[in-house]
Protein backbone atom coordinates (compact mmCIF):
# COMPACT_ATOMS: atom_id res chain seq x y z
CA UNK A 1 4.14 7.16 22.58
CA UNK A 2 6.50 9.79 23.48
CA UNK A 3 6.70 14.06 23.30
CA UNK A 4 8.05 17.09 24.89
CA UNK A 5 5.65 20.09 25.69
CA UNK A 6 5.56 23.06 28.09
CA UNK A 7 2.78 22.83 30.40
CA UNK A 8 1.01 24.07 33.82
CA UNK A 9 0.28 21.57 36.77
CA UNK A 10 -3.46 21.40 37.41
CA UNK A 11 -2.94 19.12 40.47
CA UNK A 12 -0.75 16.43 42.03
CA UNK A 13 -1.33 13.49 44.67
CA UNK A 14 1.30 11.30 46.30
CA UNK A 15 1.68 7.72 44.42
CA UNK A 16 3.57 5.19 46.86
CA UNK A 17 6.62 6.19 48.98
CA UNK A 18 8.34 8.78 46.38
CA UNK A 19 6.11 9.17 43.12
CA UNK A 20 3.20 11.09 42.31
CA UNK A 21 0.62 11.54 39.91
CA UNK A 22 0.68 14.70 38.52
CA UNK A 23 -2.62 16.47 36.08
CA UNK A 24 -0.95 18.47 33.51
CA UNK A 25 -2.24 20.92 31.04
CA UNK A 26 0.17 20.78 27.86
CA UNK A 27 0.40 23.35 25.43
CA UNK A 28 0.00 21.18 22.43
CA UNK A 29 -1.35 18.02 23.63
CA UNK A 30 -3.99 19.02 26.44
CA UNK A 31 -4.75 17.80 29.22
CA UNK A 32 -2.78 14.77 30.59
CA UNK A 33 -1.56 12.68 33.41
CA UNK A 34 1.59 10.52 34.07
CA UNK A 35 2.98 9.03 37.05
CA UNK A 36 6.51 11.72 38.10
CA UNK A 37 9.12 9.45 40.15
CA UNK A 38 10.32 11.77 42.76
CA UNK A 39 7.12 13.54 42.58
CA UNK A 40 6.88 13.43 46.42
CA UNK A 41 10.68 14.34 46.80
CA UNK A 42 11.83 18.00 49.23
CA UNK A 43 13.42 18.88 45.39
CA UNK A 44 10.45 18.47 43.43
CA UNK A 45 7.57 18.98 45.45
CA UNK A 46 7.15 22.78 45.39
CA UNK A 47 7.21 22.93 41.98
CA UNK A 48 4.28 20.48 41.70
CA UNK A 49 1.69 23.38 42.82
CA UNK A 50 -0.93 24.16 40.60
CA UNK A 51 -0.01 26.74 38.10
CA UNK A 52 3.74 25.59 38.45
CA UNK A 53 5.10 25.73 34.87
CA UNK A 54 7.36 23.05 33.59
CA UNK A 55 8.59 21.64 30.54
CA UNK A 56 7.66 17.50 30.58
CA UNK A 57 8.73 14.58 28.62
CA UNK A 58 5.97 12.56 28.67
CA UNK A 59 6.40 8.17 27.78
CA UNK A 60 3.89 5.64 27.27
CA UNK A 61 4.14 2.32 25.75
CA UNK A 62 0.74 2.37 24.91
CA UNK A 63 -1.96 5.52 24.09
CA UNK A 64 -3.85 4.23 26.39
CA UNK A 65 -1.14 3.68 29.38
CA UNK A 66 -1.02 6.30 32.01
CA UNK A 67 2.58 7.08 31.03
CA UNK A 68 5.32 8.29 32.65
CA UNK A 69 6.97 12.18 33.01
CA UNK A 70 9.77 13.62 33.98
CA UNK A 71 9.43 17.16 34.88
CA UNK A 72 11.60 20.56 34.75
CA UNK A 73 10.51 23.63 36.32
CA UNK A 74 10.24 26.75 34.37
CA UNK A 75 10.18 30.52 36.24
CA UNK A 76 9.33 31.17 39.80
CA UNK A 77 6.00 29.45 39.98
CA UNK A 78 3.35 30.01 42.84
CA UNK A 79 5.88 30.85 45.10
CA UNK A 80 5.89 34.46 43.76
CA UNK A 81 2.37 34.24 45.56
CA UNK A 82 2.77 33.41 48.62
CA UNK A 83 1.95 36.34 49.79
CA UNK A 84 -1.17 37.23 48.43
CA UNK A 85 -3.68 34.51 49.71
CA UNK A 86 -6.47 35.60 47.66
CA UNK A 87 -4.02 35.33 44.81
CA UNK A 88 -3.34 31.95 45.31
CA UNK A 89 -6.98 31.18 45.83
CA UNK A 90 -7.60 32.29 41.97
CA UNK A 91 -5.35 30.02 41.04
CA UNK A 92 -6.17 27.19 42.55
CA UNK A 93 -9.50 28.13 41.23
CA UNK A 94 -8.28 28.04 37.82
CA UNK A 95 -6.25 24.55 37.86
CA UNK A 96 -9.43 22.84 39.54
CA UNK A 97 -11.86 24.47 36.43
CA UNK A 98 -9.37 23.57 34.02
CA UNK A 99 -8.98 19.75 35.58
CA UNK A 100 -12.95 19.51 35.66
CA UNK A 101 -13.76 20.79 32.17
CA UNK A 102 -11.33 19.53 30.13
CA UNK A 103 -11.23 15.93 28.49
CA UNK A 104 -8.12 13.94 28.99
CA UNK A 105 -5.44 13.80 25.82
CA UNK A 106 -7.13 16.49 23.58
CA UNK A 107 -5.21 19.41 22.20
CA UNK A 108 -6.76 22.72 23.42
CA UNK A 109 -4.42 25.21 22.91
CA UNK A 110 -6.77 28.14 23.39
CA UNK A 111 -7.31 26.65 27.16
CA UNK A 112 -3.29 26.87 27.96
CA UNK A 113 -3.54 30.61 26.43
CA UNK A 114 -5.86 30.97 28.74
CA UNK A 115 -4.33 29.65 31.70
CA UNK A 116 -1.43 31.68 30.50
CA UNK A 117 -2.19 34.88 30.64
CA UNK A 118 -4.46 34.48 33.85
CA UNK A 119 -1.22 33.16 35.81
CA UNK A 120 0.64 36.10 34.68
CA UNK A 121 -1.91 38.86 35.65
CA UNK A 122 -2.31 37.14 39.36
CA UNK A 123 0.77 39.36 40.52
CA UNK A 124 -1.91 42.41 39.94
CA UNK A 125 -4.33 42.53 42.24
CA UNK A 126 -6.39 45.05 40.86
CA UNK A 127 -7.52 43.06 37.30
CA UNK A 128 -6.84 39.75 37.80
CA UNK A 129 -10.36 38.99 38.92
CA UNK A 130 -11.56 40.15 35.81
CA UNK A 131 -8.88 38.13 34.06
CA UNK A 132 -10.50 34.84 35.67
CA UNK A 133 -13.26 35.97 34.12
CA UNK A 134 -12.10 35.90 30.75
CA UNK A 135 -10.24 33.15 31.15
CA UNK A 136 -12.92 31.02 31.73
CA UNK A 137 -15.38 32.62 28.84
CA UNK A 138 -12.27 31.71 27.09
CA UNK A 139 -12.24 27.64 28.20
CA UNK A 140 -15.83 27.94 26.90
CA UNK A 141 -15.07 28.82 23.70
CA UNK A 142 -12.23 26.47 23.26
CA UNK A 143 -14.71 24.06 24.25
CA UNK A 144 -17.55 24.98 21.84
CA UNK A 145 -19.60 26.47 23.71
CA UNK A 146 -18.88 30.42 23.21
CA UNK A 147 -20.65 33.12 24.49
CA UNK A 148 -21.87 35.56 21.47
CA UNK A 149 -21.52 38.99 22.65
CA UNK A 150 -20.87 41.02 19.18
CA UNK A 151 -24.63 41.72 18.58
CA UNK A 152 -28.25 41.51 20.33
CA UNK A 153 -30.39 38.11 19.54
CA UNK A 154 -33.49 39.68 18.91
CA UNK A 155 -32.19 43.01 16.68
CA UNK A 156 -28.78 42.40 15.24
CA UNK A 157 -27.88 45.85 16.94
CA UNK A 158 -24.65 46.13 18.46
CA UNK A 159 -25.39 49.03 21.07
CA UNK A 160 -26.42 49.14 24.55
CA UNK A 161 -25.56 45.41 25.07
CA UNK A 162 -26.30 44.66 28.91
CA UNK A 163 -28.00 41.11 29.25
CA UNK A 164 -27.21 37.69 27.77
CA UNK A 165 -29.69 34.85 27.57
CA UNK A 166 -29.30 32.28 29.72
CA UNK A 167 -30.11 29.37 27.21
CA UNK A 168 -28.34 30.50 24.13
CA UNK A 169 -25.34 32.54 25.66
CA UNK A 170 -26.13 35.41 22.46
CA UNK A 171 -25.57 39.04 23.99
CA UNK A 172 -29.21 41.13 24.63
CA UNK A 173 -29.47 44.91 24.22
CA UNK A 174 -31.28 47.20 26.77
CA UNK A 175 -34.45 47.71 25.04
CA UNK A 176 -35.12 43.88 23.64
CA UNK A 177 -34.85 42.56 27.53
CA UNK A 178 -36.44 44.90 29.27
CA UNK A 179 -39.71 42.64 29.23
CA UNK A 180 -37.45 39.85 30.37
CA UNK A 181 -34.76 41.30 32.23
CA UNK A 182 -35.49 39.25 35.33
CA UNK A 183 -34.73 36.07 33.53
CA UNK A 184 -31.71 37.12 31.67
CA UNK A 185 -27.91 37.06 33.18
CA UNK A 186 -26.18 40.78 33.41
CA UNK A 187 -23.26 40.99 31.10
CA UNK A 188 -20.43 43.30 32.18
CA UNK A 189 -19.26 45.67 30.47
CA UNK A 190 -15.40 44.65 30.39
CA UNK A 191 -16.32 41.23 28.85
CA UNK A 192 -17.09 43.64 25.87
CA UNK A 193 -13.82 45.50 25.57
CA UNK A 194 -11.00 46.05 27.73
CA UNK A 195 -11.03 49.49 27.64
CA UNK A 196 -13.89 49.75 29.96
CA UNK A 197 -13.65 50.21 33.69
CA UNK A 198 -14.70 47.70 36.36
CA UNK A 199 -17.80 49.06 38.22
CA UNK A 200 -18.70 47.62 41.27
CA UNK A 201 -20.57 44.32 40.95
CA UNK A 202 -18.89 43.63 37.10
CA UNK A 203 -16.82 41.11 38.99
CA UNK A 204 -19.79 39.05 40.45
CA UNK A 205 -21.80 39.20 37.56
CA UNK A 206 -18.77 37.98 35.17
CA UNK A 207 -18.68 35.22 37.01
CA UNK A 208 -22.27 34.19 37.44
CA UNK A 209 -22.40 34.49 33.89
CA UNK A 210 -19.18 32.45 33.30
CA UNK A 211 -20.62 29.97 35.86
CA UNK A 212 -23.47 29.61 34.59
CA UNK A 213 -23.05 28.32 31.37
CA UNK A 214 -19.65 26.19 33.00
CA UNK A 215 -22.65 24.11 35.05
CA UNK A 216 -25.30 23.86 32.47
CA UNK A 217 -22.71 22.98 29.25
CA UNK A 218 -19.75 21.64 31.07
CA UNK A 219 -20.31 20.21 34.37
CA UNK A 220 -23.85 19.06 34.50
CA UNK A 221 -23.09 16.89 31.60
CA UNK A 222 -20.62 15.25 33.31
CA UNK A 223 -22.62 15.08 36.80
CA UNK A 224 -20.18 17.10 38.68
CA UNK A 225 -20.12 20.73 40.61
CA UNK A 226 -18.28 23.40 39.72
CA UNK A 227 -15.06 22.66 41.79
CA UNK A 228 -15.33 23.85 45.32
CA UNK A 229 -12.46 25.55 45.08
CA UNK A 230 -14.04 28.29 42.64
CA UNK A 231 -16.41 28.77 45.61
CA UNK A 232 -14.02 29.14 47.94
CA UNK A 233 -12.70 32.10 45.81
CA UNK A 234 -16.13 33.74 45.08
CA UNK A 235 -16.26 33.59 49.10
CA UNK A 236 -13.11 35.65 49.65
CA UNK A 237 -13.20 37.76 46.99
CA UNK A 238 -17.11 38.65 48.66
CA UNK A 239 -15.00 39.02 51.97
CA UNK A 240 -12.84 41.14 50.46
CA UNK A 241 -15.16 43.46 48.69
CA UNK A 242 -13.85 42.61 45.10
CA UNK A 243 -17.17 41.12 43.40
């Protein structure tokens, strides 16, 4: 088994003396993982940060085999970050969501799209939050598990949209949740168009709604957390007055 694909680093972990085995996202085969010789090397090293891009050539005898890659880095990578910490805490965010929901060696192309565009709004401060946002309703839907947003559940209208249900992920107008509008989750109003504004709080609800459905659909199934390092953003974007 053998191919060639552009693709981000999700994570990476020494193997022996010199190697390492590196968690890619590819853009046509998903997500994957091969042993890197060198991985551990001063050369190669920095460019095996998550959201590093690179171009791999990936080699297995066998499907099955955990396969072998040789790596090439593409563009500046996370070292155009380095200095803007909460920044870099988004993206490690993003790798450790991406590693946690995806499956191993299947092709979800909407999911590097995703990962895509988030890693190129990270150099503006001022919307990437709301770009994490989207770009995990967007690992949702590439998933199957979509949120419906276009109408309300309980009158087909397409005004005044400001809940979502919690079990069903369908979009709720003003007037059909009133009754239950402690139960339902607050949808934002950028997740509805990008021409609207953020308002303060949009960020924090985006993501308890993004959250949300990431535990109860993705995670739980699996028996795992969301990835602490999600958290760990939530808890400095809080600190720094961005929810």
């Amino acid at each position: 088994m053998e191919f060639e694909d552009d693709a981000f680093v999700l994570s990476a972990r020494a193997h022996g003396e010199t190697g390492a085995i590196v968690d890619l996202l590819t853009s046509e085969h998903g997500r994957y993982a091969a042993h890197v010789a060198g991985g551990a090397s001063r050369r190669l090293k920095p460019f095996l940060q998550p959201g590093a891009q690179v171009r791999v050539r990936f080699r297995a005898r066998v499907a099955e085999q955990l396969g072998a890659a040789t790596l090439e880095p593409m563009g500046e990578g996370p070292g155009a970050l380095f200095d803007d910490p909460l920044a870099l805490h988004g993206l490690s965010a993003a790798a450790a969501v991406a590693a946690g929901a995806l499956p191993e060696r299947e092709p979800h192309h909407g999911a590097y799209l995703a990962l895509e565009a988030l890693i190129s709004a990270l150099a503006v401060p001022d919307i990437w939050p709301a770009v994490f946002v989207r770009f995990e309703a967007g690992l949702l839907q590439d998933l199957g598990f979509g949120l419906d947003l276009s109408k309300c559940a309980a009158t087909g209208s397409m005004d005044d949209l400001i809940y979502v249900s919690p079990r069903t992920g369908r979009a709720v107008s003003a007037q059909a949740g009133e009754p239950y509008k402690d139960k339902l989750l607050r949808l934002p109003p950028f997740m509805l168009s990008a021409q609207w504004g953020l308002e303060a709080g949009d960020i924090g609800a985006g993501l308890d709604l993004t959250g949300h459905f990431l535990e109860a659909f993705v995670f739980n199934p699996l028996n795992r957390p969301l990835p602490p390092a999600r958290v760990w953003m939530i808890d400095r974007l809080s600190d720094a007055n961005r929810l």
